[in-house]
C-alpha atoms as a PDB file:
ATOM      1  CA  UNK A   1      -0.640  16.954  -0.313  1.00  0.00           C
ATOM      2  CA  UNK A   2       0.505  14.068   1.785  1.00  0.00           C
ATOM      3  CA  UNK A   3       3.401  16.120   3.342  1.00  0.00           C
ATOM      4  CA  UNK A   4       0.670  18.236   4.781  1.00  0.00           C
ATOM      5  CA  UNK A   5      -1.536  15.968   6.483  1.00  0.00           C
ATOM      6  CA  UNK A   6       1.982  13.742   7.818  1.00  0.00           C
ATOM      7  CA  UNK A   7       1.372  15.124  11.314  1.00  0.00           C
ATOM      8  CA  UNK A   8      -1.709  13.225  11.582  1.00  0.00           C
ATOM      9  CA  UNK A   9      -2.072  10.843   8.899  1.00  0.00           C
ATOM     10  CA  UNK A  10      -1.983   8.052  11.434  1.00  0.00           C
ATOM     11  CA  UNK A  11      -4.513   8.976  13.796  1.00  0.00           C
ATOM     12  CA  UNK A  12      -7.014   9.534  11.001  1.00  0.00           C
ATOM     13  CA  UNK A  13      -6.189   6.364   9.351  1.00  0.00           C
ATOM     14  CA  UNK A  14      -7.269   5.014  12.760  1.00  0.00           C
ATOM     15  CA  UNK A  15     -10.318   6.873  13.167  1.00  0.00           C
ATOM     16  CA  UNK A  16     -11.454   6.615   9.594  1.00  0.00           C
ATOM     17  CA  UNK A  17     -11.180   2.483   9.798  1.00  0.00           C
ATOM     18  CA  UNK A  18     -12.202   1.876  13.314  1.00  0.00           C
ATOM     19  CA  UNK A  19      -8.084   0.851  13.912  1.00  0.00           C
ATOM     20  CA  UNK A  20      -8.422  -1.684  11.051  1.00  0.00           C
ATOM     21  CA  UNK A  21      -6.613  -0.698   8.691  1.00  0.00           C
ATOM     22  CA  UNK A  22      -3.881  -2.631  10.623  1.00  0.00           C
ATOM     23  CA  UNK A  23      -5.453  -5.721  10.296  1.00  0.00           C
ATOM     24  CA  UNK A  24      -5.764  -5.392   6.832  1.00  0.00           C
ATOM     25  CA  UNK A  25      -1.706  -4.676   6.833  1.00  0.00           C
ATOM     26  CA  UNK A  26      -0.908  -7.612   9.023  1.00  0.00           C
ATOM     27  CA  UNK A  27      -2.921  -9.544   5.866  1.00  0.00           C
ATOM     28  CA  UNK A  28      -0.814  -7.817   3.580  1.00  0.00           C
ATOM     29  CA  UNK A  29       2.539  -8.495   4.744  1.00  0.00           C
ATOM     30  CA  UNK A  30       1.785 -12.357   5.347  1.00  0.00           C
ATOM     31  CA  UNK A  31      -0.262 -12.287   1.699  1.00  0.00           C
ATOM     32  CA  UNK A  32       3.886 -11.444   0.629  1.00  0.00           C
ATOM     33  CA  UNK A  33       4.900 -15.029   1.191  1.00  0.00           C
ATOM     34  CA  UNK A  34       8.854 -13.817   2.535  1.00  0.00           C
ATOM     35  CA  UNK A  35      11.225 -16.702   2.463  1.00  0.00           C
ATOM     36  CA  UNK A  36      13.717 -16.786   4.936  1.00  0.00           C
ATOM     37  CA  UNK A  37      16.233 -14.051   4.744  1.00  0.00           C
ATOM     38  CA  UNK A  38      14.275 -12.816   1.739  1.00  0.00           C
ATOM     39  CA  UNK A  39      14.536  -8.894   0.589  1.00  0.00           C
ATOM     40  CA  UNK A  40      11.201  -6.688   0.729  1.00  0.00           C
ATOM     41  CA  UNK A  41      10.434  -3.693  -0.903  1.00  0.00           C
ATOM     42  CA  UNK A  42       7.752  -1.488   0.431  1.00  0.00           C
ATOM     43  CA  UNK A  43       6.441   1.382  -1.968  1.00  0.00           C
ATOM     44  CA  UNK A  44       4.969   4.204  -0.971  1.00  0.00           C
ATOM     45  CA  UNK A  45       5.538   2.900   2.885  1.00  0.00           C
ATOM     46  CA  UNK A  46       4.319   6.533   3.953  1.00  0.00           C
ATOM     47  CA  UNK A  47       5.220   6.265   7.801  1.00  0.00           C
ATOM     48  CA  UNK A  48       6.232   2.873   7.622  1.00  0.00           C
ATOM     49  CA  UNK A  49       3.699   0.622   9.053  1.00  0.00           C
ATOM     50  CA  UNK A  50       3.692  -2.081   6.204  1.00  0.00           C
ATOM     51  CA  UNK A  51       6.916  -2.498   6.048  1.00  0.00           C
ATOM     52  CA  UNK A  52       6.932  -2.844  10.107  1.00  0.00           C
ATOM     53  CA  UNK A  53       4.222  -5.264   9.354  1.00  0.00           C
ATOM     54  CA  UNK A  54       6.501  -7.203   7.225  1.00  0.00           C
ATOM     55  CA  UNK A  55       9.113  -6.893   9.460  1.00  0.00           C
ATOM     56  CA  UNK A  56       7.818  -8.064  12.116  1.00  0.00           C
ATOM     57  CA  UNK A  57       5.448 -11.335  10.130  1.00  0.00           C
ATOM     58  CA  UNK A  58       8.978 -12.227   8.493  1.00  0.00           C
ATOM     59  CA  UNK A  59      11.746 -12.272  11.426  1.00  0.00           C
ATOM     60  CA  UNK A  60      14.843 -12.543   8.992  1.00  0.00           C
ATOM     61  CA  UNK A  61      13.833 -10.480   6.331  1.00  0.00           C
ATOM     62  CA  UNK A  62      15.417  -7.724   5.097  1.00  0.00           C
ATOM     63  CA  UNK A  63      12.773  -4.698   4.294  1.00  0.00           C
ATOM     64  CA  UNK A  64      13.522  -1.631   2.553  1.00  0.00           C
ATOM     65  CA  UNK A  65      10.644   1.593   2.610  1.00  0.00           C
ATOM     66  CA  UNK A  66      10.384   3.573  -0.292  1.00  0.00           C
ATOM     67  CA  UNK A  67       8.265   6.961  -0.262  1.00  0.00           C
ATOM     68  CA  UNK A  68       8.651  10.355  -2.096  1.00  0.00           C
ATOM     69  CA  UNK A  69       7.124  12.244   0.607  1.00  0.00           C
ATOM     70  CA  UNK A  70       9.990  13.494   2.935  1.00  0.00           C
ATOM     71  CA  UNK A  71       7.910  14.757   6.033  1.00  0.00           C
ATOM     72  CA  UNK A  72       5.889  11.191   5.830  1.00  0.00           C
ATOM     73  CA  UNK A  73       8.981   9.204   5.312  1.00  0.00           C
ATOM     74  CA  UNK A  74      10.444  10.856   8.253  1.00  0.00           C
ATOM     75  CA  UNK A  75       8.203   9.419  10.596  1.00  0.00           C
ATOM     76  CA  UNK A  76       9.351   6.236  10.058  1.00  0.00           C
ATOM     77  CA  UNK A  77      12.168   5.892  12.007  1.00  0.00           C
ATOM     78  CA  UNK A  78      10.839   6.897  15.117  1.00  0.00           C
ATOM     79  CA  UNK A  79       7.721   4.594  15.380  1.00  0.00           C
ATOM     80  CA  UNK A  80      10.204   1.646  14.531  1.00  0.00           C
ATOM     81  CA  UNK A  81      11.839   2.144  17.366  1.00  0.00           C
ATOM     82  CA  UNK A  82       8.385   2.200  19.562  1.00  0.00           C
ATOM     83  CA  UNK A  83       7.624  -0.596  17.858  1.00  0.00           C
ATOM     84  CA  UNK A  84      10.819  -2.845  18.531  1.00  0.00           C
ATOM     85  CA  UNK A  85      12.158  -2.558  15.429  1.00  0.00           C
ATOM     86  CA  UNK A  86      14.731  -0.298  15.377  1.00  0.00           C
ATOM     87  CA  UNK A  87      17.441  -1.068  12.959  1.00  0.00           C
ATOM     88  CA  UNK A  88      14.641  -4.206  10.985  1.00  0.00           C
ATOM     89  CA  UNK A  89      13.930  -1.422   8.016  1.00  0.00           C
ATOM     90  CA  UNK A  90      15.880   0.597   6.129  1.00  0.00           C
ATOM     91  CA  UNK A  91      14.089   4.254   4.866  1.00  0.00           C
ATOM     92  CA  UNK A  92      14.920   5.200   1.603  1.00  0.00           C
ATOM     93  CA  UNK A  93      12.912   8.371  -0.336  1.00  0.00           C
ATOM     94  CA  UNK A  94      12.728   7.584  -4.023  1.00  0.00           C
ATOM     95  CA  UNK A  95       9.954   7.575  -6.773  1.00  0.00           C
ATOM     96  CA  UNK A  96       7.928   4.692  -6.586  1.00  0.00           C
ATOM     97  CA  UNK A  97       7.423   4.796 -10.646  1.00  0.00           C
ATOM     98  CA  UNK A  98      11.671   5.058 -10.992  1.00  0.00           C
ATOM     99  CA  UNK A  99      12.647   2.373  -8.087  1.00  0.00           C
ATOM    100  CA  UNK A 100      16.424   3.230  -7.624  1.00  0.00           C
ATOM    101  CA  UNK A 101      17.213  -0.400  -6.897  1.00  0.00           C
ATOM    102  CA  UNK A 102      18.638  -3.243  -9.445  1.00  0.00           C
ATOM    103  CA  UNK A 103      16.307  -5.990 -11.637  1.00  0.00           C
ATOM    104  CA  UNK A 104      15.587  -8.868  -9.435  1.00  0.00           C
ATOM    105  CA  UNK A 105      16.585  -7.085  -6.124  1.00  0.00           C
ATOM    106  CA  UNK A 106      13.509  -8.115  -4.152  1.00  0.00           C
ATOM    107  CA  UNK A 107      11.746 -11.110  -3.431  1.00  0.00           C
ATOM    108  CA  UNK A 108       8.264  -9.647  -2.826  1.00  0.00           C
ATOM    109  CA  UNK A 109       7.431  -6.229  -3.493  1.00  0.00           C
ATOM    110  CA  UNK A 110       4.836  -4.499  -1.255  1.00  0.00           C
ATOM    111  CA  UNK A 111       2.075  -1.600  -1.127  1.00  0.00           C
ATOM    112  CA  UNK A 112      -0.890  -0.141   1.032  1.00  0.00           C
ATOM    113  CA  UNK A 113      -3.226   2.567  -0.415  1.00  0.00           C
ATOM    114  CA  UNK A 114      -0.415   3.621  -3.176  1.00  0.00           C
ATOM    115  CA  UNK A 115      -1.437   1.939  -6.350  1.00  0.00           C
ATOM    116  CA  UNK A 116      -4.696   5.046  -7.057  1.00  0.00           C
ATOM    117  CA  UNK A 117      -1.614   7.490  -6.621  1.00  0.00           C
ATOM    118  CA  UNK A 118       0.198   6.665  -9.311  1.00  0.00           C
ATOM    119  CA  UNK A 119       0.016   8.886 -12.957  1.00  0.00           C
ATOM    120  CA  UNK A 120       1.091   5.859 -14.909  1.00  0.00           C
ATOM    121  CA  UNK A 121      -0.108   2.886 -12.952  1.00  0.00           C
ATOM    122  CA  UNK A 122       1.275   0.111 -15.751  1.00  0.00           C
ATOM    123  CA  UNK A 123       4.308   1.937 -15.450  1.00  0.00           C
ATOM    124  CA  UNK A 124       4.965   1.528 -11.693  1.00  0.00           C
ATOM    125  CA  UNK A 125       4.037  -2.030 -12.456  1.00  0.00           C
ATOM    126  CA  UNK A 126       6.370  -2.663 -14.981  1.00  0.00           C
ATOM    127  CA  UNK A 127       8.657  -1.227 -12.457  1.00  0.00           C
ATOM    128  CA  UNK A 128       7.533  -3.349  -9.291  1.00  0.00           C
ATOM    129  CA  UNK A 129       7.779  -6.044 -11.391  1.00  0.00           C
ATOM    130  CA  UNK A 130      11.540  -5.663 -12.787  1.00  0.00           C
ATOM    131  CA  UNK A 131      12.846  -5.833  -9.217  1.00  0.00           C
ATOM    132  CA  UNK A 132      11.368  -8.683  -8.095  1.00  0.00           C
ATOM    133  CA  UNK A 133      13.036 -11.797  -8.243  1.00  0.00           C
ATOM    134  CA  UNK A 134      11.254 -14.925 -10.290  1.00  0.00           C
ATOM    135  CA  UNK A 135       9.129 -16.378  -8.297  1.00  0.00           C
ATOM    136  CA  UNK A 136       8.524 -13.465  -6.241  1.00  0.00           C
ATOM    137  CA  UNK A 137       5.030 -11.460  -6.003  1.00  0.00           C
ATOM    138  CA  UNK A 138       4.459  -8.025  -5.830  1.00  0.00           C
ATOM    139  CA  UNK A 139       1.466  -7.538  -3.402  1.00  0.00           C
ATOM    140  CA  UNK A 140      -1.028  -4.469  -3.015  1.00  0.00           C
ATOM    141  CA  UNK A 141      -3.917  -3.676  -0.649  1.00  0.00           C
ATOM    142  CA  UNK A 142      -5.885  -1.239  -2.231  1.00  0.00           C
ATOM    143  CA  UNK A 143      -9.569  -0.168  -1.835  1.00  0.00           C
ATOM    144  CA  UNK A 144     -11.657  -0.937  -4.921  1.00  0.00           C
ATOM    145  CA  UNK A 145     -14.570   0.581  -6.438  1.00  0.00           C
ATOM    146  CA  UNK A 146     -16.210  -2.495  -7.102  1.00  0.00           C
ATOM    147  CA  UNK A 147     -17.625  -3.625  -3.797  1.00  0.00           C
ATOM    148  CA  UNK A 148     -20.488  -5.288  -3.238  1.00  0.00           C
ATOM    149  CA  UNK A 149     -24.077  -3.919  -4.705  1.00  0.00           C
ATOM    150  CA  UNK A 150     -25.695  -4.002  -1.390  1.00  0.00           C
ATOM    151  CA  UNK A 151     -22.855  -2.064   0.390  1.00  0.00           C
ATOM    152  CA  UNK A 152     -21.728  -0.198  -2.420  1.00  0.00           C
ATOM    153  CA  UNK A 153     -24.092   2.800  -1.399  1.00  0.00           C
ATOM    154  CA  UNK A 154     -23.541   2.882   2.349  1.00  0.00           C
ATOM    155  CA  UNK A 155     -19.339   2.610   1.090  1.00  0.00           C
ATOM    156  CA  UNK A 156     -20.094   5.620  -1.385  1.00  0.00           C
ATOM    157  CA  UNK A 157     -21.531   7.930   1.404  1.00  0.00           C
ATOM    158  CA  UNK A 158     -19.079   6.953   3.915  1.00  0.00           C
ATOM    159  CA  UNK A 159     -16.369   7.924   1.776  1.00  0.00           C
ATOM    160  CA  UNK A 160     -17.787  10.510  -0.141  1.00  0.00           C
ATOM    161  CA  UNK A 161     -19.582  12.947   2.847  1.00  0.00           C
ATOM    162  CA  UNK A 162     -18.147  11.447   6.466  1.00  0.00           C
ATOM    163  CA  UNK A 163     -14.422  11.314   5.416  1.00  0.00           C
ATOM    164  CA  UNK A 164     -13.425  14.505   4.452  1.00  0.00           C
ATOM    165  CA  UNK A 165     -15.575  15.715   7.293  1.00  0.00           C
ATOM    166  CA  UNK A 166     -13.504  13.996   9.375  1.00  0.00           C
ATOM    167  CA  UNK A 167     -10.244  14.708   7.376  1.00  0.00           C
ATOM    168  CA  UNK A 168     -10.874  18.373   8.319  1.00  0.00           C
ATOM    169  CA  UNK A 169     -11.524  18.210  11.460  1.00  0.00           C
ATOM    170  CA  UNK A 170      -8.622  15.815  12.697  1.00  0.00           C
ATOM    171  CA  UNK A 171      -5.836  17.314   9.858  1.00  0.00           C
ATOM    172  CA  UNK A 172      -6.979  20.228   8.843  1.00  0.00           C
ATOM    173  CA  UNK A 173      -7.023  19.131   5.319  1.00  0.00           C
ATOM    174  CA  UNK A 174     -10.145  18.006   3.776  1.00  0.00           C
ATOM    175  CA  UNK A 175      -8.765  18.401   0.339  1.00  0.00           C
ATOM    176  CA  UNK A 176      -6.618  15.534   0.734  1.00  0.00           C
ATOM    177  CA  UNK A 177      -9.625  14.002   2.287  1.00  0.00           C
ATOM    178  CA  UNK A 178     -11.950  14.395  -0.969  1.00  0.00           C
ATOM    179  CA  UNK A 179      -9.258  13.285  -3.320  1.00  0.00           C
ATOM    180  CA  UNK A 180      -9.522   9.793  -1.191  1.00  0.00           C
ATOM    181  CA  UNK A 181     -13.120   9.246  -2.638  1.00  0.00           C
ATOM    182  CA  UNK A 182     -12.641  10.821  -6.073  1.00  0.00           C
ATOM    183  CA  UNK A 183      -9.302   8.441  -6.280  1.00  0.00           C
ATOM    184  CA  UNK A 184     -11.547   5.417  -4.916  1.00  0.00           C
ATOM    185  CA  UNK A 185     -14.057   6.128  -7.977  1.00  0.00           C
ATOM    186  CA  UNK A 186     -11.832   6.702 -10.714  1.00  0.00           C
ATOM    187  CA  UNK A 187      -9.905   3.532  -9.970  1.00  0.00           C
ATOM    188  CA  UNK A 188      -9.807  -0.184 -11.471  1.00  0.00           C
ATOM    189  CA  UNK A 189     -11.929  -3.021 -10.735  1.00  0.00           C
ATOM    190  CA  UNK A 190      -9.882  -6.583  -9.833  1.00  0.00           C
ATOM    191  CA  UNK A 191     -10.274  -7.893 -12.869  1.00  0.00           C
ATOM    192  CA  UNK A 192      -8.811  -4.658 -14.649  1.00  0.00           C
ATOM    193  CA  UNK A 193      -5.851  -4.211 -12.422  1.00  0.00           C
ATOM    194  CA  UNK A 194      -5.260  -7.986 -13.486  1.00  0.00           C
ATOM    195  CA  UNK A 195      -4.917  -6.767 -16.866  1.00  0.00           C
ATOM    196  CA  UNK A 196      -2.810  -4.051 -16.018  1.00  0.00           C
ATOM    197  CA  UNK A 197      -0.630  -6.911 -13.741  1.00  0.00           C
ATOM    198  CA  UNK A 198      -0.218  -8.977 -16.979  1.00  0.00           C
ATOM    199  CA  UNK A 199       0.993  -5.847 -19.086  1.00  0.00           C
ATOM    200  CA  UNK A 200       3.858  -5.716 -16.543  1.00  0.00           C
ATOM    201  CA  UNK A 201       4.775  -9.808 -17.033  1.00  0.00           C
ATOM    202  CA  UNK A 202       3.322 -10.930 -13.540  1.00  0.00           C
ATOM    203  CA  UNK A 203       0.596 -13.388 -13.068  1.00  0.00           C
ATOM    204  CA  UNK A 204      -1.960 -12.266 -10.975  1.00  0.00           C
ATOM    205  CA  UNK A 205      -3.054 -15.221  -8.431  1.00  0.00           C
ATOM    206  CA  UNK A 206      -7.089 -14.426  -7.112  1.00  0.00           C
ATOM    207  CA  UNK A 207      -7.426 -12.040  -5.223  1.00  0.00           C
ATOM    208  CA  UNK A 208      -8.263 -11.285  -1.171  1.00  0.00           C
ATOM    209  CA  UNK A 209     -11.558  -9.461  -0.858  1.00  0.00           C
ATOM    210  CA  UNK A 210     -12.161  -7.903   1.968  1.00  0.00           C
ATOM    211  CA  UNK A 211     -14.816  -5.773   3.235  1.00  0.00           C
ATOM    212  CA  UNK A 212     -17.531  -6.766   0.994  1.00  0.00           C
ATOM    213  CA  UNK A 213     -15.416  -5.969  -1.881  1.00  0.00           C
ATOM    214  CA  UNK A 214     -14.478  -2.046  -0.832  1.00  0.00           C
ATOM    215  CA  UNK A 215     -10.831  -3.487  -0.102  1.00  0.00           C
ATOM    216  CA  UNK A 216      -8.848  -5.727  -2.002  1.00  0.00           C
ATOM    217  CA  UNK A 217      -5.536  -7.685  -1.714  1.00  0.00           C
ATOM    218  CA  UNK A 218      -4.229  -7.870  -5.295  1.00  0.00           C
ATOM    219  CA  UNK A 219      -1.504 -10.213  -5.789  1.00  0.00           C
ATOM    220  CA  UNK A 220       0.894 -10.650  -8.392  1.00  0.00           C
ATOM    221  CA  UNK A 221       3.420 -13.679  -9.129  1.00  0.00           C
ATOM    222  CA  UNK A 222       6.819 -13.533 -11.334  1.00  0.00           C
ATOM    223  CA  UNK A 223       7.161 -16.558 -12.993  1.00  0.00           C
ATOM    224  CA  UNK A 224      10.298 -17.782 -13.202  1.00  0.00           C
END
């Protein structure tokens, strides 16, 4: 599904948030806490723009992208380079619930929009949280179904009827466009995916609402 929309997947993430879905990013990548010549792992970087993000909001890092989905993944590269940062990330395609990388490799693992993809979401955690190093945190922006009462209807019909409208017209793909909503609904509240965090060892700090609720930056530390 995602290989099919690649060729466009950027312009509609643009269009579908108004362009700020890279503010949310930037939050993302500085919610990781890098230390100086620290290692990051982005999964399911897509085209790469969170682990750009971090490259760019940590100078001396060192930030590997991890995605599954060749024709996304090969994207990458390219806007790097538009963006400056040739040579800052290093692309790597890989399972994001079978990291191919060591225990304690990372000092913060990353993700945007990836956690409602996975089929066995305390799984990947587990996994996120093996290769991060004590002290490290494994942080996710992710758009929850538990956003403000108020909102929550306006949110629902957004998602539910104007996106895959959109997702049609500017892909060609509304499938892909009416999974987005049906993942959104079938997905954990904060205090569940805390649950799920603690299954996997981490401690989840509180997390970042944004949005009125509809997006959230969950956080996760390693104690050490």
């Amino acid at each position: 599904m995602f290989g099919r929309i690649a060729g466009r997947y950027d312009v509609m993430n643009t269009v579908m948030t108004a362009g700020l879905d890279r503010v949310w990013r930037r939050w993302t990548a500085e919610a990781a806490a890098v230390p100086p010549q620290g290692w990051v792992l982005d999964v399911g970087t897509g085209t790469g723009d969170l682990a750009l993000d971090v490259a760019r909001s940590a100078p001396t890092a060192h930030v590997v992208g991890l995605d599954y989905t060749g024709p996304m993944l090969a994207r990458a590269p390219a806007k790097a380079a538009q963006r400056g940062l040739a040579g800052r990330v290093g692309w790597v395609r890989g399972d994001g619930q079978r990291l191919p990388f060591a225990d304690a490799a990372f000092d913060a693992v990353t993700s945007a929009f990836v956690l409602r993809n996975f089929a066995d979401l305390p799984a990947a955690y587990a996994d996120m949280a093996r290769v991060v190093r004590p002290g490290g945190r494994v942080v996710a922006l992710e758009i929850s179904p538990d956003s403000a009462p108020l909102w929550r209807p306006l949110f629902e019909l957004y998602f539910g009827r104007v996106v895959p409208r959109l997702g049609g017209w500017i892909t060609g793909d509304a499938t892909a466009y009416r999974y987005l909503p049906a993942s959104v609904a079938a997905f954990l509240a904060p205090d569940e995916l805390a649950a799920v965090m603690r299954g996997a060892g981490l401690v989840p700090l509180p997390p970042r609402r944004l949005m009125l609720g509809s997006l959230v930056i969950h956080i996760g530390f390693r104690p050490r």
